[in-house]
C-alpha atoms as a PDB file:
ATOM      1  CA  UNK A   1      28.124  36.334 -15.690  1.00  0.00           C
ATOM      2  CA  UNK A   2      28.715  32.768 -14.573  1.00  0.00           C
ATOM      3  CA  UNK A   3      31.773  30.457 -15.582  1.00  0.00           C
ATOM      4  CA  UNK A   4      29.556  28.201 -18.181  1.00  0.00           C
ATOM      5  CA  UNK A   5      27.541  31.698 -19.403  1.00  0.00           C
ATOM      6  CA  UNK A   6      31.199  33.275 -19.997  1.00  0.00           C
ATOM      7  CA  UNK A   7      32.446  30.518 -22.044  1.00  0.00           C
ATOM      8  CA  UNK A   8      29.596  30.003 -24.037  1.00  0.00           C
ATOM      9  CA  UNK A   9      29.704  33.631 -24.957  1.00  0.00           C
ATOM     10  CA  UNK A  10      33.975  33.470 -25.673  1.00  0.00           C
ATOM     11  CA  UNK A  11      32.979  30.806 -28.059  1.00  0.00           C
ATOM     12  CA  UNK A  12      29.897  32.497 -29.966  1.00  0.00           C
ATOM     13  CA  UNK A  13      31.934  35.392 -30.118  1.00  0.00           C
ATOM     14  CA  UNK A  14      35.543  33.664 -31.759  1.00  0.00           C
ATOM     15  CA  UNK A  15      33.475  32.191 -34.451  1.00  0.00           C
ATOM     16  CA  UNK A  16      33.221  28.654 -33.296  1.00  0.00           C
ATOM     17  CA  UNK A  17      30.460  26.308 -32.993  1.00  0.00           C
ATOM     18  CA  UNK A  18      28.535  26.642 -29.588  1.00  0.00           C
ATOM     19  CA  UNK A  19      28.837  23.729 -27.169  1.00  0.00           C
ATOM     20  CA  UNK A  20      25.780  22.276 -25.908  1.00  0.00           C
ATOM     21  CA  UNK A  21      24.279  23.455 -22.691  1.00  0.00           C
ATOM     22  CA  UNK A  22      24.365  20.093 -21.422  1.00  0.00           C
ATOM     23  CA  UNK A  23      27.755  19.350 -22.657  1.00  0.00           C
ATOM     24  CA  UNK A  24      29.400  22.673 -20.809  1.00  0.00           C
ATOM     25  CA  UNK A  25      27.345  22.423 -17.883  1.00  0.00           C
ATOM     26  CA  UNK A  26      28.791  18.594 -17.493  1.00  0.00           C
ATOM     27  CA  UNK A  27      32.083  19.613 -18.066  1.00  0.00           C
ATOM     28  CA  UNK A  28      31.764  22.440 -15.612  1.00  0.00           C
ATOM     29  CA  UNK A  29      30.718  19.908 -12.845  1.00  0.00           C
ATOM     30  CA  UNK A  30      27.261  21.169 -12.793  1.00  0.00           C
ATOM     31  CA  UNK A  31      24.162  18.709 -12.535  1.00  0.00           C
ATOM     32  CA  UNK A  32      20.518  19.204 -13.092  1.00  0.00           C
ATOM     33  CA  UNK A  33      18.831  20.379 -10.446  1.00  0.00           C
ATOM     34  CA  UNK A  34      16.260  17.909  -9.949  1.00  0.00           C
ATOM     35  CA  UNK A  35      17.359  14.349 -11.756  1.00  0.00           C
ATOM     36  CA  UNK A  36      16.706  10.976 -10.737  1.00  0.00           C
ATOM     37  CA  UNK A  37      19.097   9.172  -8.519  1.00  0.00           C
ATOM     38  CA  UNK A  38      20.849   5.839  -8.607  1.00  0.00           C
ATOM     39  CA  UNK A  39      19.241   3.159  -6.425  1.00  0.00           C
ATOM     40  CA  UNK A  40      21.187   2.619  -4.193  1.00  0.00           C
ATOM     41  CA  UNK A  41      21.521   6.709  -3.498  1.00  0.00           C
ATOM     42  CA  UNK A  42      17.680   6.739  -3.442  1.00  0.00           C
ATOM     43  CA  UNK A  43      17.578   4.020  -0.857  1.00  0.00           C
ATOM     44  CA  UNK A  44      20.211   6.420   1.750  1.00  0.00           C
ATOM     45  CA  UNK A  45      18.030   9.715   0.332  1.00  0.00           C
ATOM     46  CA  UNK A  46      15.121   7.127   1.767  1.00  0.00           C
ATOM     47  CA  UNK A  47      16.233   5.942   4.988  1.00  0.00           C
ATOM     48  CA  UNK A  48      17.903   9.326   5.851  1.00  0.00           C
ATOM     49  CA  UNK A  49      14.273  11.251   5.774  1.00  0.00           C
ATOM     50  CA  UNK A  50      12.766   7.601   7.813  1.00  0.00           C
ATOM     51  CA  UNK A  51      11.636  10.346  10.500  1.00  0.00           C
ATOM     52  CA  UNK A  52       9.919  12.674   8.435  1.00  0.00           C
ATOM     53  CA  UNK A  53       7.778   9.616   7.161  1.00  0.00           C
ATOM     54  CA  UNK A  54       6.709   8.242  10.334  1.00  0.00           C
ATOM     55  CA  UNK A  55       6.264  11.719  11.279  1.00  0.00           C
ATOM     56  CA  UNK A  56       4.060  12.510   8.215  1.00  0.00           C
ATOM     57  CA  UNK A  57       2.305   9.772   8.537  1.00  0.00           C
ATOM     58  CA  UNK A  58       1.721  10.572  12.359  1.00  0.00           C
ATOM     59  CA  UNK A  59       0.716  13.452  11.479  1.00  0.00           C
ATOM     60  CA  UNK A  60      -2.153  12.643   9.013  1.00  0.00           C
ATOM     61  CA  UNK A  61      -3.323  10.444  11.665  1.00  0.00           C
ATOM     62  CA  UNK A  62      -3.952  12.653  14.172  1.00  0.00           C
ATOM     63  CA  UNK A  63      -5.380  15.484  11.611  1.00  0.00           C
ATOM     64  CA  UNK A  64      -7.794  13.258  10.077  1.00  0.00           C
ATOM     65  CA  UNK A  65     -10.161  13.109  12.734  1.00  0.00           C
ATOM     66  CA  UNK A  66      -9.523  15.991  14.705  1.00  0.00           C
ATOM     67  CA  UNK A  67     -12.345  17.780  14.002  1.00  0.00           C
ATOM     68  CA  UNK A  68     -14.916  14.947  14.289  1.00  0.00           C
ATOM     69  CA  UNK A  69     -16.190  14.086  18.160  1.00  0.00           C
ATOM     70  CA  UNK A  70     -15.041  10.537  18.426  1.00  0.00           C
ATOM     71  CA  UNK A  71     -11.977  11.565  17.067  1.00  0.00           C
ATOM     72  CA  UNK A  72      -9.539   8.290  17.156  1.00  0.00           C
ATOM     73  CA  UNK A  73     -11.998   6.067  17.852  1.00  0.00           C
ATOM     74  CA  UNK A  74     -13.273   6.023  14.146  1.00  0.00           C
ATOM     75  CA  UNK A  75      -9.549   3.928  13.336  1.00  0.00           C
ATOM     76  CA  UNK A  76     -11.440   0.997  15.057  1.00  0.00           C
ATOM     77  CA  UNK A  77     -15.601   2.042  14.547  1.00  0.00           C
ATOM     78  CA  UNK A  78     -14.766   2.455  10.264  1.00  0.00           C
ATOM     79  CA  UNK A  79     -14.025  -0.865  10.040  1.00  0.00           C
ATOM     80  CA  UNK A  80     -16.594  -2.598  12.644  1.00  0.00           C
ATOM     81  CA  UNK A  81     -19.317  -0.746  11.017  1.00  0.00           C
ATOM     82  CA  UNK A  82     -18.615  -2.314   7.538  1.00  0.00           C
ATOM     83  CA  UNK A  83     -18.147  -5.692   9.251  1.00  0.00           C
ATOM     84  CA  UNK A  84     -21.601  -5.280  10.564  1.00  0.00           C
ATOM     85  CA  UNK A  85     -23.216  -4.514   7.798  1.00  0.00           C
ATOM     86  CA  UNK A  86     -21.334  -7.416   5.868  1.00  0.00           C
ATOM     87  CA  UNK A  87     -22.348  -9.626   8.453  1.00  0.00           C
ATOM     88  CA  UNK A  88     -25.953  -8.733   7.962  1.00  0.00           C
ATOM     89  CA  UNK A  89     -26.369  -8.871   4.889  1.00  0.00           C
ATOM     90  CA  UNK A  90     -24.050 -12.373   3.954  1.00  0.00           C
ATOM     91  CA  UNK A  91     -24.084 -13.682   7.584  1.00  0.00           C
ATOM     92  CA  UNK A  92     -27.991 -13.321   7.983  1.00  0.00           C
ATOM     93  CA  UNK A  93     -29.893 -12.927   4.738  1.00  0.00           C
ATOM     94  CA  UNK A  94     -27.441 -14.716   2.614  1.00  0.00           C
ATOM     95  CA  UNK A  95     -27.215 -17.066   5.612  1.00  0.00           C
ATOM     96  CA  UNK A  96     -23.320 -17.627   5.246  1.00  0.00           C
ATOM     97  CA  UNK A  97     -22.937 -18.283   8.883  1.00  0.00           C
ATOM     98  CA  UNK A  98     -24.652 -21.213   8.717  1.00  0.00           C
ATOM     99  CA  UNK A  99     -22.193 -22.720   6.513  1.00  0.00           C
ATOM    100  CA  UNK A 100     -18.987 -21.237   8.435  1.00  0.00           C
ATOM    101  CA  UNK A 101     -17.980 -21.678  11.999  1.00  0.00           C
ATOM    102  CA  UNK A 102     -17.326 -18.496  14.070  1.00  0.00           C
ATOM    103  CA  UNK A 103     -18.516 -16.551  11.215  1.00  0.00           C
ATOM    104  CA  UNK A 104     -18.366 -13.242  13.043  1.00  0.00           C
ATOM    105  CA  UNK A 105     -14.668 -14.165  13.501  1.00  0.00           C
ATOM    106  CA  UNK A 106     -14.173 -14.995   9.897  1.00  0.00           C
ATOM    107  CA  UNK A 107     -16.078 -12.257   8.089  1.00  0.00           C
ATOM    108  CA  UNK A 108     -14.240  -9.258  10.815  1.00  0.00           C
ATOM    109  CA  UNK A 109     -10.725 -10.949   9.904  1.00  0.00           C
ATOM    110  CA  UNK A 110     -11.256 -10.755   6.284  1.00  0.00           C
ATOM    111  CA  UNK A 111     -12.890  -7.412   6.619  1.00  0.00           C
ATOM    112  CA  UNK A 112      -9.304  -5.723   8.068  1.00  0.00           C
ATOM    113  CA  UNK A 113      -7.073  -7.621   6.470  1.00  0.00           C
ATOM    114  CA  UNK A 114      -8.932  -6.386   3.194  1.00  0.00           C
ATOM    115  CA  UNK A 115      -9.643  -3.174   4.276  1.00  0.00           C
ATOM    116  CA  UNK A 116      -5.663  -3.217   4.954  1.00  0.00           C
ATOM    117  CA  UNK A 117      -4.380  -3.263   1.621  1.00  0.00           C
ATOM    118  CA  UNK A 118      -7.422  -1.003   0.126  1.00  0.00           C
ATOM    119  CA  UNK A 119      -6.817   1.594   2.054  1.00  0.00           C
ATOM    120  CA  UNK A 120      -3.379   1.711   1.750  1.00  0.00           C
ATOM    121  CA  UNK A 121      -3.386   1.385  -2.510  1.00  0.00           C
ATOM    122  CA  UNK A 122      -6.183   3.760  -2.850  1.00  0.00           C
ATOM    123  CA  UNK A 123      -3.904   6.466  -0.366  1.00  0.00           C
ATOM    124  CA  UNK A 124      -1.161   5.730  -2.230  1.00  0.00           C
ATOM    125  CA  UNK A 125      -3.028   6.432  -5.766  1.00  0.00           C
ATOM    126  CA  UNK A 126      -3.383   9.606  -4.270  1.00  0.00           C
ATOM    127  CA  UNK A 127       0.014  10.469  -2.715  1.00  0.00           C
ATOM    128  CA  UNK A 128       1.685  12.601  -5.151  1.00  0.00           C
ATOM    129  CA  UNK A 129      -1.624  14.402  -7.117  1.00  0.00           C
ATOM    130  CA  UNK A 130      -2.463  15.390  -3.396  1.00  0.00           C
ATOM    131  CA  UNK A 131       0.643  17.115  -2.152  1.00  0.00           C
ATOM    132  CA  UNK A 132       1.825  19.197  -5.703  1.00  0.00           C
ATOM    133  CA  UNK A 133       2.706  21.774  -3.813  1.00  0.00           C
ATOM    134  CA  UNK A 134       4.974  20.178  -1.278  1.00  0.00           C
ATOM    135  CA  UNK A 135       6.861  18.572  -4.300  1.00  0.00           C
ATOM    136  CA  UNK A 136       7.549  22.125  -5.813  1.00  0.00           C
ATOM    137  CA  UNK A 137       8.166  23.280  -2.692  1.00  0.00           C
ATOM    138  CA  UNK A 138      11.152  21.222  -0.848  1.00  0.00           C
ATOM    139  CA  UNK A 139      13.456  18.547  -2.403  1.00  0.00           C
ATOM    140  CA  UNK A 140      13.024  15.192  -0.895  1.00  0.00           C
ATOM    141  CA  UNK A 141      13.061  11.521  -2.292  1.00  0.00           C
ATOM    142  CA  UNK A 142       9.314  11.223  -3.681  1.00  0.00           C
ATOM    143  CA  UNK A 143       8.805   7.698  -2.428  1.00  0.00           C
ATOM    144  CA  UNK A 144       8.423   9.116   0.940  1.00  0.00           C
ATOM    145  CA  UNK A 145       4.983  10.214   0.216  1.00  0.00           C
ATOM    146  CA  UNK A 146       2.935   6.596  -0.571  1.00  0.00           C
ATOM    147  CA  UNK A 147       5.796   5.082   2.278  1.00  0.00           C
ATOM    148  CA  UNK A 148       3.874   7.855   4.413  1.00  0.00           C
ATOM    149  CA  UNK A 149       0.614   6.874   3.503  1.00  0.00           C
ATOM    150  CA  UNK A 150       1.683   3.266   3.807  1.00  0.00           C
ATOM    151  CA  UNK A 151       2.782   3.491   7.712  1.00  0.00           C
ATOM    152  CA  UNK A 152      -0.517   5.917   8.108  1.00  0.00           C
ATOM    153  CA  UNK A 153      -2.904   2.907   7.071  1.00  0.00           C
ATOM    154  CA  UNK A 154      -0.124   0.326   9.760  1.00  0.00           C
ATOM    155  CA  UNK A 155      -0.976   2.654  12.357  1.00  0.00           C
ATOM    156  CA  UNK A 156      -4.307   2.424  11.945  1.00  0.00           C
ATOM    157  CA  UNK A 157      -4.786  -1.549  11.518  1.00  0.00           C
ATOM    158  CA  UNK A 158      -2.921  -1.352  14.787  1.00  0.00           C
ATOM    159  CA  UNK A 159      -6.058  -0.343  16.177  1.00  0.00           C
ATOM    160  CA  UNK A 160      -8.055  -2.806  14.640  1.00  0.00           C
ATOM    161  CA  UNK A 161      -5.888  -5.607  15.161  1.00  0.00           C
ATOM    162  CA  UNK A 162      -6.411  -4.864  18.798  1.00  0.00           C
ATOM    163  CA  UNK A 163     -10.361  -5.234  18.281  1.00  0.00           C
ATOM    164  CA  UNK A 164      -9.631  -8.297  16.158  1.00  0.00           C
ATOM    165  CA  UNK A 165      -8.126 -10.018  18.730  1.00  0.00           C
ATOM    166  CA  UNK A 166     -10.279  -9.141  21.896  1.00  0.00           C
ATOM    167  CA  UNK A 167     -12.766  -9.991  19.399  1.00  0.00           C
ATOM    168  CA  UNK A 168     -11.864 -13.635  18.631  1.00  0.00           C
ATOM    169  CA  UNK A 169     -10.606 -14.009  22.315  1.00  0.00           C
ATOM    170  CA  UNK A 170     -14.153 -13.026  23.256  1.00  0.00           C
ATOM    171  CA  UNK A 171     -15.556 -15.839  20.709  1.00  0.00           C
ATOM    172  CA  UNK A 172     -14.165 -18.499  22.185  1.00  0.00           C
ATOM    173  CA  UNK A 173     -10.629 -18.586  20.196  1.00  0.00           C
ATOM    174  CA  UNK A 174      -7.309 -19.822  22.807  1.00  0.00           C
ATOM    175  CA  UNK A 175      -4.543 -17.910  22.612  1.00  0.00           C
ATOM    176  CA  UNK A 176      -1.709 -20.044  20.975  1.00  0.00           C
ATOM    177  CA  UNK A 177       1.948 -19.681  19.779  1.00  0.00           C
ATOM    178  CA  UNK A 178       1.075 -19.939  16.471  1.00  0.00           C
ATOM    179  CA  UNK A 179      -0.147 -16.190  17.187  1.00  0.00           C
ATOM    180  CA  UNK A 180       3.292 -15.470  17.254  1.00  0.00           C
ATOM    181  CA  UNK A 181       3.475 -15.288  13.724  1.00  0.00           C
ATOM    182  CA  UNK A 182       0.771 -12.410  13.175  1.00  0.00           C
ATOM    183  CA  UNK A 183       3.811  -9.877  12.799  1.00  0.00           C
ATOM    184  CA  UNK A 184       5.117 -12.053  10.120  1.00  0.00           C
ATOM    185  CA  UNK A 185       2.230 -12.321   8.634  1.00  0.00           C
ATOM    186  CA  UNK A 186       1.387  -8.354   8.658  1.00  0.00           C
ATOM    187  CA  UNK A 187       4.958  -7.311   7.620  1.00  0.00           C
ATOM    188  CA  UNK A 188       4.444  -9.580   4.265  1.00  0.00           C
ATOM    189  CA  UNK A 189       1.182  -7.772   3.685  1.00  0.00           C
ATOM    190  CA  UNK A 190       3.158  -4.954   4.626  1.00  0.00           C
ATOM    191  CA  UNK A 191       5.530  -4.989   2.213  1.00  0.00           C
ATOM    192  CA  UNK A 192       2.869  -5.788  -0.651  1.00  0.00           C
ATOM    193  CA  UNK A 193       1.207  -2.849  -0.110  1.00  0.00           C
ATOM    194  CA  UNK A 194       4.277  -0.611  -0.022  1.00  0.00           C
ATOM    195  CA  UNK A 195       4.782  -2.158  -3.158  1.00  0.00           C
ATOM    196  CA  UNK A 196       1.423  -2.194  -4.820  1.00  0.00           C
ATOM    197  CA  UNK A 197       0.557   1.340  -3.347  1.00  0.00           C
ATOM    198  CA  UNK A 198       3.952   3.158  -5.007  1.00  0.00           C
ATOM    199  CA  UNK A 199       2.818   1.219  -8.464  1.00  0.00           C
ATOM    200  CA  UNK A 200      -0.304   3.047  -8.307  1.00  0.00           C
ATOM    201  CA  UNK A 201       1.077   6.067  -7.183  1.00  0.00           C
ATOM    202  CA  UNK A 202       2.963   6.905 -10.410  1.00  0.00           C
ATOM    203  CA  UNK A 203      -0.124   5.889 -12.289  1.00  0.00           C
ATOM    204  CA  UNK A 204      -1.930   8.047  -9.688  1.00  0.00           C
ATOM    205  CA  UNK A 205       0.137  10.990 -10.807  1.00  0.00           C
ATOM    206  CA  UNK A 206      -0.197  11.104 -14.253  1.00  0.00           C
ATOM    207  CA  UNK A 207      -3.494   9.612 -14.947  1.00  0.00           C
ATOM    208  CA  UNK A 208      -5.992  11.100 -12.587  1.00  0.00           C
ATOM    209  CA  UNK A 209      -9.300   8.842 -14.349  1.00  0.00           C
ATOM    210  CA  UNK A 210      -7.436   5.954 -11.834  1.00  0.00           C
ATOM    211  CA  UNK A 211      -8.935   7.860  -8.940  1.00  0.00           C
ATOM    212  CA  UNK A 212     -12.499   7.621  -9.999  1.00  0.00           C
ATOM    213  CA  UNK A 213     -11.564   3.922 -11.217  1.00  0.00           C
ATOM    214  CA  UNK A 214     -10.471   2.573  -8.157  1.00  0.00           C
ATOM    215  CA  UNK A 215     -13.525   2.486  -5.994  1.00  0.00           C
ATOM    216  CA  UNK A 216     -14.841   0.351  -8.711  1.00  0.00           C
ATOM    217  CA  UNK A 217     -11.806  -1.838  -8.549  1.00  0.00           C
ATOM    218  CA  UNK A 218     -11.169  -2.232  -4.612  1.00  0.00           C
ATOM    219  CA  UNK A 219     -15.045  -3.286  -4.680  1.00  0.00           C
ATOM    220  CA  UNK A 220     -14.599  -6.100  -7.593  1.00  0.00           C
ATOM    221  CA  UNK A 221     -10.949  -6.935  -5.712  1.00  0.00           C
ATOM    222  CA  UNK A 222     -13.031  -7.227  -2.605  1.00  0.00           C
ATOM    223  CA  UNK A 223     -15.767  -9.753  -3.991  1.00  0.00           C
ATOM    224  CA  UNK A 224     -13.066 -11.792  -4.960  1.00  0.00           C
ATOM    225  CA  UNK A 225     -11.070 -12.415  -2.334  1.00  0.00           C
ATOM    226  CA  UNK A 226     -13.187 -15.183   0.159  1.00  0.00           C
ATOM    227  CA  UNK A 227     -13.740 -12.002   2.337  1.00  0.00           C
ATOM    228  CA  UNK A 228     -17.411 -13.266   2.815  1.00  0.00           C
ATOM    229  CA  UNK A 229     -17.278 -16.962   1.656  1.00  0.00           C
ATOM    230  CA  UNK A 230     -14.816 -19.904   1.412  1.00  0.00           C
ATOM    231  CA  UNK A 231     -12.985 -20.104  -1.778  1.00  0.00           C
ATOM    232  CA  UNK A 232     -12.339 -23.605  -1.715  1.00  0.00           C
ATOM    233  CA  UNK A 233     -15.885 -24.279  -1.221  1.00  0.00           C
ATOM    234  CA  UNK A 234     -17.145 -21.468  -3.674  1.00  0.00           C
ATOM    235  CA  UNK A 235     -15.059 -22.340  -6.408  1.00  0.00           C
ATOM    236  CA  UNK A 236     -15.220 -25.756  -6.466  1.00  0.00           C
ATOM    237  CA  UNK A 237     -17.079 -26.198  -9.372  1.00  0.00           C
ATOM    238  CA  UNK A 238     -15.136 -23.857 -11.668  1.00  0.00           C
ATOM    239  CA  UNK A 239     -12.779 -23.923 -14.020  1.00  0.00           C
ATOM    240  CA  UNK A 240      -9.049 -25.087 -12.904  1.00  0.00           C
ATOM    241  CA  UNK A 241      -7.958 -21.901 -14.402  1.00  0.00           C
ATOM    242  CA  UNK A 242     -10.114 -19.540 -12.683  1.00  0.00           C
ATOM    243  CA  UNK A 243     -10.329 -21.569  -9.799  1.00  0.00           C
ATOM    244  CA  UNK A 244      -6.428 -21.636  -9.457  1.00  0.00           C
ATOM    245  CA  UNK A 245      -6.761 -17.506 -10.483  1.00  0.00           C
ATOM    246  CA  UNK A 246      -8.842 -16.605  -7.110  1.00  0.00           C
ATOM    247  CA  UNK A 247      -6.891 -18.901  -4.638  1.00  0.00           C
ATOM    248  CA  UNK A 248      -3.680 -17.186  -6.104  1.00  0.00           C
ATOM    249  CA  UNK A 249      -5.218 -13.788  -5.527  1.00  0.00           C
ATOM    250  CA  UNK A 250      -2.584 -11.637  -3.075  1.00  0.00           C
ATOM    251  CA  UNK A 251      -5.565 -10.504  -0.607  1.00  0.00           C
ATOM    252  CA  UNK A 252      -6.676 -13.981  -0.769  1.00  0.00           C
ATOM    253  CA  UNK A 253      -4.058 -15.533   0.315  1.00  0.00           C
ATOM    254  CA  UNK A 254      -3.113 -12.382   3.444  1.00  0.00           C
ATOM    255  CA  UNK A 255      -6.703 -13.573   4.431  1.00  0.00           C
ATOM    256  CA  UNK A 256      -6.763 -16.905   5.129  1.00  0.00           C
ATOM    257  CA  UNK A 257      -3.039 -16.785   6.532  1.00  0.00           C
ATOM    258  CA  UNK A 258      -3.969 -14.544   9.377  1.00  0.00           C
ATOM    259  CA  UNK A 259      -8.030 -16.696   9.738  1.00  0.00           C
ATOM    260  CA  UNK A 260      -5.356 -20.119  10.301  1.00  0.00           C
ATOM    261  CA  UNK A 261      -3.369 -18.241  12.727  1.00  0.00           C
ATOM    262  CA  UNK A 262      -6.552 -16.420  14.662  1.00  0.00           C
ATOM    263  CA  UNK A 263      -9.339 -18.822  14.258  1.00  0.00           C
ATOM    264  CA  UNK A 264      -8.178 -22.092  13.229  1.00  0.00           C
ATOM    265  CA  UNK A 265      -5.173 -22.557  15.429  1.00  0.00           C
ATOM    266  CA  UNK A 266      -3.177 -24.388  12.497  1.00  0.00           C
ATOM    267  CA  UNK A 267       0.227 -23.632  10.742  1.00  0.00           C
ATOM    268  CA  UNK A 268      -0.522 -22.139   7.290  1.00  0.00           C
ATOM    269  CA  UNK A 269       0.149 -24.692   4.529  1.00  0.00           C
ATOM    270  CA  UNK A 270       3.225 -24.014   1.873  1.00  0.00           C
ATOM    271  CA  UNK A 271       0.516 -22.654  -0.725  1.00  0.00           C
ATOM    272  CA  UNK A 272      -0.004 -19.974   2.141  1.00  0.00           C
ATOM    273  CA  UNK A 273       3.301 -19.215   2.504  1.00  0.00           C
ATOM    274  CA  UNK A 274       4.561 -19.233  -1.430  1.00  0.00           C
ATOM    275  CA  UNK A 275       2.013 -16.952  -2.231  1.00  0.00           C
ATOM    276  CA  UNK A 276       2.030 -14.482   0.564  1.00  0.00           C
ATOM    277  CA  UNK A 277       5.506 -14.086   0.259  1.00  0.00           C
ATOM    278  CA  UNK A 278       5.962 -14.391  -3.850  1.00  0.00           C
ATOM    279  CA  UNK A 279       3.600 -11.363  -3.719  1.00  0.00           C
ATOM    280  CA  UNK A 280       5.307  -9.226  -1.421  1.00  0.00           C
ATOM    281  CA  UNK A 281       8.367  -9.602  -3.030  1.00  0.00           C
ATOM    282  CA  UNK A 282       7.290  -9.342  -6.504  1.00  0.00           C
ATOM    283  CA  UNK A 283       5.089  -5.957  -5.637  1.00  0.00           C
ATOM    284  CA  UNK A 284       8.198  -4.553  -3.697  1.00  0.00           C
ATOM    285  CA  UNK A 285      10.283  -4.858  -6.275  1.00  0.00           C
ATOM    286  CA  UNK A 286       8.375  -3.943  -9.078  1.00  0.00           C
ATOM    287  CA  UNK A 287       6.943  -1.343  -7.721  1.00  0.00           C
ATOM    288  CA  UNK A 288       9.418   0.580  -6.449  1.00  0.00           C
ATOM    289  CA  UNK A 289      11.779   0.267  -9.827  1.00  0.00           C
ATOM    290  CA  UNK A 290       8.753   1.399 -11.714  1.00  0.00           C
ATOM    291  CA  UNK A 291       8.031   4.501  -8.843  1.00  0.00           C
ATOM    292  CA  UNK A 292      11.988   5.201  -9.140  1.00  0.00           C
ATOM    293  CA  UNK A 293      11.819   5.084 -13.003  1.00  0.00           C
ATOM    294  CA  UNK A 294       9.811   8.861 -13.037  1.00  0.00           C
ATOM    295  CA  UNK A 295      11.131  10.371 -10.176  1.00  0.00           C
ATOM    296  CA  UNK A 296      12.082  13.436 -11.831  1.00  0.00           C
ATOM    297  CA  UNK A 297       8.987  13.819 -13.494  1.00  0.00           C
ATOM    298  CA  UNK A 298       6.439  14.386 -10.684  1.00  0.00           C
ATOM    299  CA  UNK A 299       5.531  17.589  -9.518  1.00  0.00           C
ATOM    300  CA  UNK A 300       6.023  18.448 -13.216  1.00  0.00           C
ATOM    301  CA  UNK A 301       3.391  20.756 -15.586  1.00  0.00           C
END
């Protein structure tokens, strides 16, 4: 019989009232075996498993296409072939191009970019239902999983960011210095998404509707966001409320960052800059508290 079993039993048996479980296991120096963390001790639990997420995420890479015959090559054809038919149906019959110089350019930059973030909230949605039985199985901070996801989807727009720019070079678009400010503007997308995706992954987990919700979302979220059209020119005639509401939009403003820096060739404006990086911030931080805040519930039931 253990040392807190023993004791409980002395004091059932001499007559006196039983201490609470929890009370004799904390004065035994025993903790619960799975129980949420402080911060700061999830951040170490975090950076101390940084290999198994790059790894994981590596991993899913590689495994997601394996089977198929063009096998990595989809990373950069998924995202052309939506392009395309965007470009045929609003650049052509909706005759957007008219309108918009380098319109291939701008519709294949908002495309990624968008397809960016969509990717990586819907994975992340998805992180923890999807891998139950690696959460019963092995002890690890659960925040690794939509951080996985997270650098899965980075990897990927690697690829595509590669296309992007032999794309635009291709178009007629100089190579400037202002390009050096592409990483910048990808880590603040970045760090939105690793925000926004471990938000959704705690709803993800416990409401499983959000799944078959989010297509419908992501679509709405897409329309929205100038990926086809000019919001300043679009919105124009609208309401300063709803006007100001779509030019404040997060994917919005990741958009035309990166279309100043590719096609442009001018420094973003402060609006540009405000927004990109009042978003990632306020995603990060919010999202991760509220991710942290039921750590020791997933995997639960």
């Amino acid at each position: 019989m253990s040392q807190p079993e023993s004791a409980l039993a002395d004091a059932q048996a001499g007559g006196r009232a039983p201490e609470s479980l929890a009370a004799l296991a904390q004065r035994h120096g025993l903790r619960r075996a799975i129980a949420r963390p402080s911060m700061p001790a999830y951040l170490r639990q975090l950076w101390d498993r940084r290999h198994f997420i790059l790894t994981y995420a590596t991993s899913r890479n590689v495994s997601k296409y394996s089977e198929s015959m063009l096998g990595q090559l989809w990373q950069v054809l998924t995202p052309l072939l939506n392009a395309l038919v965007y470009w045929l149906m609003f650049g052509i019959i909706l005759a957007q191009s008219k309108s918009i110089a380098h319109y291939p350019a701008f519709l294949i930059t908002g495309v990624m970019v968008f397809t960016f973030t969509q990717r990586t909230v819907t994975g992340g949605a998805k992180s923890i239902s999807s891998n139950l039985s690696l959460i019963r199985a092995l002890h690890f901070p659960r925040a690794s999983l939509p951080l996985a996801y997270a650098m899965q989807e980075l990897q990927q727009l690697g690829w595509s960011m590669g296309v992007l720019i032999l794309l635009v070079l291709v178009m007629g678009m100089p190579i400037t210095t202002l390009w050096l400010l592409i990483p910048v503007a990808l880590l603040m997308q970045l760090v939105f998404n690793i925000g926004l995706s471990m938000f959704m992954a705690r709803v993800g987990a416990f409401a499983r509707d959000i799944n078959q919700l989010l297509p419908f979302i992501t679509r709405t979220w897409l329309y929205a966001s100038g990926v086809f059209y000019e919001i300043s020119d679009k919105t124009k005639d609208l309401p300063d409320i709803l006007r100001w509401a779509l030019e404040f939009n997060p994917a919005a403003a990741y958009i035309e960052f990166m279309r100043d820096l590719l096609i442009y060739q001018r420094f973003p404006e402060r609006w540009a800059w405000t927004t990109c990086a009042f978003w990632a911030v306020f995603a990060l931080i919010v999202g991760f508290w509220y991710f942290w805040r039921a750590e020791e519930r997933y995997g639960r039931g």
